[in-house]
N, C-alpha and C. Protein backbone atom coordinates (compact mmCIF):
# COMPACT_ATOMS: atom_id res chain seq x y z
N UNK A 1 -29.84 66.25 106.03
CA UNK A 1 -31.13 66.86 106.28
C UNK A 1 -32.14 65.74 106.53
N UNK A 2 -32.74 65.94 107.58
CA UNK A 2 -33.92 65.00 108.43
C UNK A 2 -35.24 64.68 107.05
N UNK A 3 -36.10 63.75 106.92
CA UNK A 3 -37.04 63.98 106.35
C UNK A 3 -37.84 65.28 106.54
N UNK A 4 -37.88 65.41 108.24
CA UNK A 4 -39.08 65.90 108.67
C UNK A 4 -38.47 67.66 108.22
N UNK A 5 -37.34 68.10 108.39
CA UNK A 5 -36.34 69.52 107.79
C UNK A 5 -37.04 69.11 106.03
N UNK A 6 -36.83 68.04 105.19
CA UNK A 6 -37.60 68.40 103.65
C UNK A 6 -38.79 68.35 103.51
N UNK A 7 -39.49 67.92 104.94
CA UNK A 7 -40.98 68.55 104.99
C UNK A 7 -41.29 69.32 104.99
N UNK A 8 -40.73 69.98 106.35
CA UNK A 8 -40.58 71.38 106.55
C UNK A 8 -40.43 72.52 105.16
N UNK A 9 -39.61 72.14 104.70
CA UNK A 9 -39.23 73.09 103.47
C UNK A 9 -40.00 72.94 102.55
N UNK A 10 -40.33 71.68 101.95
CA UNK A 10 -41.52 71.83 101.05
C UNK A 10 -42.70 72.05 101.03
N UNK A 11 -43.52 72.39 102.77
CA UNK A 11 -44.32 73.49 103.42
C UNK A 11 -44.49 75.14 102.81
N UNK A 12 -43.39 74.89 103.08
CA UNK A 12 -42.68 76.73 102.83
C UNK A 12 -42.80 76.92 101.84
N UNK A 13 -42.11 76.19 101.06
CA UNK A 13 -42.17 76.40 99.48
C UNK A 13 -43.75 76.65 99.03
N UNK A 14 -44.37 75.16 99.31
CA UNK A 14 -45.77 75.57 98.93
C UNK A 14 -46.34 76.71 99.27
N UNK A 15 -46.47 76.84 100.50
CA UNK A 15 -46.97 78.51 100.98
C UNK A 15 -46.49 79.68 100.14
N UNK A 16 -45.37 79.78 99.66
CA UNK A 16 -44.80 81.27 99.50
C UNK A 16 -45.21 80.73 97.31
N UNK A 17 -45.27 79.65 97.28
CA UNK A 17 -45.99 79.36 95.98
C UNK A 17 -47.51 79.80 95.79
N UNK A 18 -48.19 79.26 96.89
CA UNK A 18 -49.91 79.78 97.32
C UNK A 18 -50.15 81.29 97.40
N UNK A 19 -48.88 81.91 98.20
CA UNK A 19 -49.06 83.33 98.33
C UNK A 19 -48.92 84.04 97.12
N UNK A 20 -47.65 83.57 96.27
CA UNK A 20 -47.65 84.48 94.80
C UNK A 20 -49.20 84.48 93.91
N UNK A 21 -49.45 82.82 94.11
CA UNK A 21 -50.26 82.94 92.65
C UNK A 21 -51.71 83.64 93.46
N UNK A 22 -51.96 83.94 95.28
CA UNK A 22 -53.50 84.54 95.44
C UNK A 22 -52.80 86.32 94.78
N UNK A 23 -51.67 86.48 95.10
CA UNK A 23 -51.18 87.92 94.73
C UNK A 23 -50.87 88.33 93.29
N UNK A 24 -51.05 87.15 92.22
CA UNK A 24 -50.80 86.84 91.13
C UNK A 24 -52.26 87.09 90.37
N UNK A 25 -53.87 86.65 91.21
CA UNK A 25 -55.12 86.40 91.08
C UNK A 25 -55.50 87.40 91.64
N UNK A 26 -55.19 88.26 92.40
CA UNK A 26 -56.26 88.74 92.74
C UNK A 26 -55.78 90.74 92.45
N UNK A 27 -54.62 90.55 91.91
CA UNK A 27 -54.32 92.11 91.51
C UNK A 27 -53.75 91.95 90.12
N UNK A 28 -53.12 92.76 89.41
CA UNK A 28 -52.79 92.58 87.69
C UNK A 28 -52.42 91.74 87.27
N UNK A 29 -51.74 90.40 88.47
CA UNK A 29 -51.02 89.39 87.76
C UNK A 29 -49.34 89.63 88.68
N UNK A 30 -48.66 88.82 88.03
CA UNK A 30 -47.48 88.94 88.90
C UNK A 30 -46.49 89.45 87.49
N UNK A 31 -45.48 90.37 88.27
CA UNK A 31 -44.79 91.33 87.37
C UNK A 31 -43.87 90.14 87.21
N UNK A 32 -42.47 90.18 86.05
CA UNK A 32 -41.48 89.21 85.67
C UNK A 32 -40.75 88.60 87.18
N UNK A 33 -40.54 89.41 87.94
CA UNK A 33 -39.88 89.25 88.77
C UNK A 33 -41.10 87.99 89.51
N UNK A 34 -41.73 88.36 89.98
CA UNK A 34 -42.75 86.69 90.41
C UNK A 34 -43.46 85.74 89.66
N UNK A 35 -43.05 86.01 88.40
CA UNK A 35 -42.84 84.68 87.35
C UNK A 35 -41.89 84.14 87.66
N UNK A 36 -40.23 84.60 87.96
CA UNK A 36 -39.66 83.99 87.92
C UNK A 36 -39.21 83.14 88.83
N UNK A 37 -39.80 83.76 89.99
CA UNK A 37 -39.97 83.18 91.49
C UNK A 37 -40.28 81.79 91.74
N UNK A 38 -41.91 82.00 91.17
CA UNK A 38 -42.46 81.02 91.06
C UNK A 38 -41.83 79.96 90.16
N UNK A 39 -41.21 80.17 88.96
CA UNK A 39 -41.14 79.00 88.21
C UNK A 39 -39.87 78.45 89.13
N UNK A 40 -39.13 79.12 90.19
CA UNK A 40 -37.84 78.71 90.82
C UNK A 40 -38.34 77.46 91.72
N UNK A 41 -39.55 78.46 92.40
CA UNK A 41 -40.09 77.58 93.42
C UNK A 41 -40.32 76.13 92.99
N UNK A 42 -41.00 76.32 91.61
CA UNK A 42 -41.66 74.58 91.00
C UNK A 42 -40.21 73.95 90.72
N UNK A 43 -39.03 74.46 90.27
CA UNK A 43 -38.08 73.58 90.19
C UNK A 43 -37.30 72.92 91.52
N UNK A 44 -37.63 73.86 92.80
CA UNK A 44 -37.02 73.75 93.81
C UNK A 44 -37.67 72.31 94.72
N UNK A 45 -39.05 72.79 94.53
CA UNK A 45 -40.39 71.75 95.04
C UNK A 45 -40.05 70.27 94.17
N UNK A 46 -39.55 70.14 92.83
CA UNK A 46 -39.89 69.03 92.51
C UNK A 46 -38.35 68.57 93.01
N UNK A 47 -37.07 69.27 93.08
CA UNK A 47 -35.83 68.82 93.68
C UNK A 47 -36.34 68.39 95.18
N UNK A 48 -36.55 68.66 96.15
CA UNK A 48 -36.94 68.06 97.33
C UNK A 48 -38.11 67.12 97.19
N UNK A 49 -39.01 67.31 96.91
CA UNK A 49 -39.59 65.78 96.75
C UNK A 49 -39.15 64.51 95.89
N UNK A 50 -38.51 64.93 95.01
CA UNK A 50 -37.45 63.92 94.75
C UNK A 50 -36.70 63.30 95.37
N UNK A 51 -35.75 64.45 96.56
CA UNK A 51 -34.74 63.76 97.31
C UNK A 51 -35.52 62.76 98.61
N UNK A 52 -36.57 63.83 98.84
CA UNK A 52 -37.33 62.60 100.18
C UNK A 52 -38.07 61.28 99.50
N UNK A 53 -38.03 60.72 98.36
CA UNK A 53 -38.83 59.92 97.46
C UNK A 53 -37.07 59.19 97.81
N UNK A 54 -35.96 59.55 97.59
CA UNK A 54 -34.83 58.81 97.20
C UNK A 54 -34.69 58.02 99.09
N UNK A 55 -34.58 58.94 99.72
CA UNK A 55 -34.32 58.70 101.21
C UNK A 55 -35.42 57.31 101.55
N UNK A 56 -36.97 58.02 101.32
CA UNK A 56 -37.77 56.83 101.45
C UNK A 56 -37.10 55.88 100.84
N UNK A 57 -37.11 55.64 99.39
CA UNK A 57 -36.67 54.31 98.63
C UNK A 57 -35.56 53.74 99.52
N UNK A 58 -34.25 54.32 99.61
CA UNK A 58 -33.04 53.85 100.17
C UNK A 58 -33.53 53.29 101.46
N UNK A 59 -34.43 53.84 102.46
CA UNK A 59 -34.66 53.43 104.07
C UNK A 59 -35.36 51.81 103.41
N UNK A 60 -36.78 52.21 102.71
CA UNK A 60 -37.39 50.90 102.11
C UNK A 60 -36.27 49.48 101.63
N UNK A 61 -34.96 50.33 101.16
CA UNK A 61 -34.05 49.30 100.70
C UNK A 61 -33.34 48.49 101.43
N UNK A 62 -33.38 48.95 102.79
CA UNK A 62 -32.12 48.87 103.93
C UNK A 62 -30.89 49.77 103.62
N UNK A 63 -31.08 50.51 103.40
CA UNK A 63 -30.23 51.64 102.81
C UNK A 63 -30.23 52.59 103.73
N UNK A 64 -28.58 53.58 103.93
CA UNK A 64 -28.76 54.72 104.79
C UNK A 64 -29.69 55.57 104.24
N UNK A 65 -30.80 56.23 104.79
CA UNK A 65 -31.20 57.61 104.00
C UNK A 65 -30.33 58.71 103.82
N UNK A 66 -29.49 58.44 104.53
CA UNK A 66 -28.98 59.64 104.65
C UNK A 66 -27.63 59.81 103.49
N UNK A 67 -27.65 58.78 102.35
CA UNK A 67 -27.24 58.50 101.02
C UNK A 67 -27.34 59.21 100.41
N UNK A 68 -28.73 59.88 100.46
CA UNK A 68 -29.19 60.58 99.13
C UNK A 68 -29.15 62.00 99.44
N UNK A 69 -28.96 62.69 98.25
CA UNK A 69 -28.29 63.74 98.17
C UNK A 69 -29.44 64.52 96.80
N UNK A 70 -29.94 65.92 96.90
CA UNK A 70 -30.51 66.34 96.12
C UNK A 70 -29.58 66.76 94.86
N UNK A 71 -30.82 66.00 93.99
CA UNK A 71 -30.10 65.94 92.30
C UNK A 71 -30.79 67.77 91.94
N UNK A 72 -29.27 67.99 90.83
CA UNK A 72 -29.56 69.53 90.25
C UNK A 72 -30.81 69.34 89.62
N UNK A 73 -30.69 71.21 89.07
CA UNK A 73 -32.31 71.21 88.43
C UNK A 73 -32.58 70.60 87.20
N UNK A 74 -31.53 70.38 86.47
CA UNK A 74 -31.65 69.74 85.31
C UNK A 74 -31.88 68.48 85.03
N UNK A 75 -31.45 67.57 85.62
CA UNK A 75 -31.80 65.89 85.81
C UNK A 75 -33.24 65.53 86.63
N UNK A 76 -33.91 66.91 87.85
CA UNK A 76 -35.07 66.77 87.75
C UNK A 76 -35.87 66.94 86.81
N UNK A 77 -35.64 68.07 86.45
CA UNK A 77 -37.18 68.22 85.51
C UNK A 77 -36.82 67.81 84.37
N UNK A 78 -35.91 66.91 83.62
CA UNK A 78 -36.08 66.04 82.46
C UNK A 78 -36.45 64.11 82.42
N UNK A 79 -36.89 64.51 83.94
CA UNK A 79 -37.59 62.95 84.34
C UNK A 79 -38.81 62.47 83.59
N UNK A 80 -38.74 61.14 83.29
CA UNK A 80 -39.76 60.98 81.92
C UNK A 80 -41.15 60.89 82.58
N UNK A 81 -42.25 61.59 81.99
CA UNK A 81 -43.49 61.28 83.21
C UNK A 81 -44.21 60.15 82.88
C-alpha cells in the first residue's frame, strides 16, 4: 500500500469519525452500536498512522518502505506516550 492509498484511508476514517460524533452532538448521542464504531475507527486511525510513520522512518533510513507492514491493535495502542 502506497503512502498516498494510507492517506487516502486515514481521510476516510477521519470523515466517517467527524460524521458520527456531528450525529453523536447534535441528536441523543450515538446508540452502542456507534460507540463502538467509533472506538474501532480510533484504533484503526492510530494503526495506519503508525504504519505510514514506519514507511517514512524506513524511506528516511534507506530502507524499502515498502517493509513495513501494519502492526495489530494491541501493540498499537499499548505504545508508551
Amino acid at each position: 500500500m502506497a503512502d498516498e492509498q494510507i492517506s487516502d484511508y486515514i481521510e476516510a476514517l477521519v470523515k466517517e469519525e467527524h460524521d458520527l460524533l456531528d450525529r453523536g452532538g447534535s441528536e441523543r448521542g450515538l446508540d452502542a452500536a456507534g460507540h463502538e464504531r467509533l472506538a474501532a475507527i480510533h484504533v484503526e486511525l492510530d494503526r495506519y498512522w503508525d504504519l505510514l510513520r514506519q514507511r517514512r522512518a524506513r524511506r528516511a533510513a534507506g530502507q524499502d518502505p515498502e517493509g513495513a507492514s501494519p502492526r495489530d491493535a494491541d501493540t498499537v495502542e499499548h505504545y508508551l506516550q
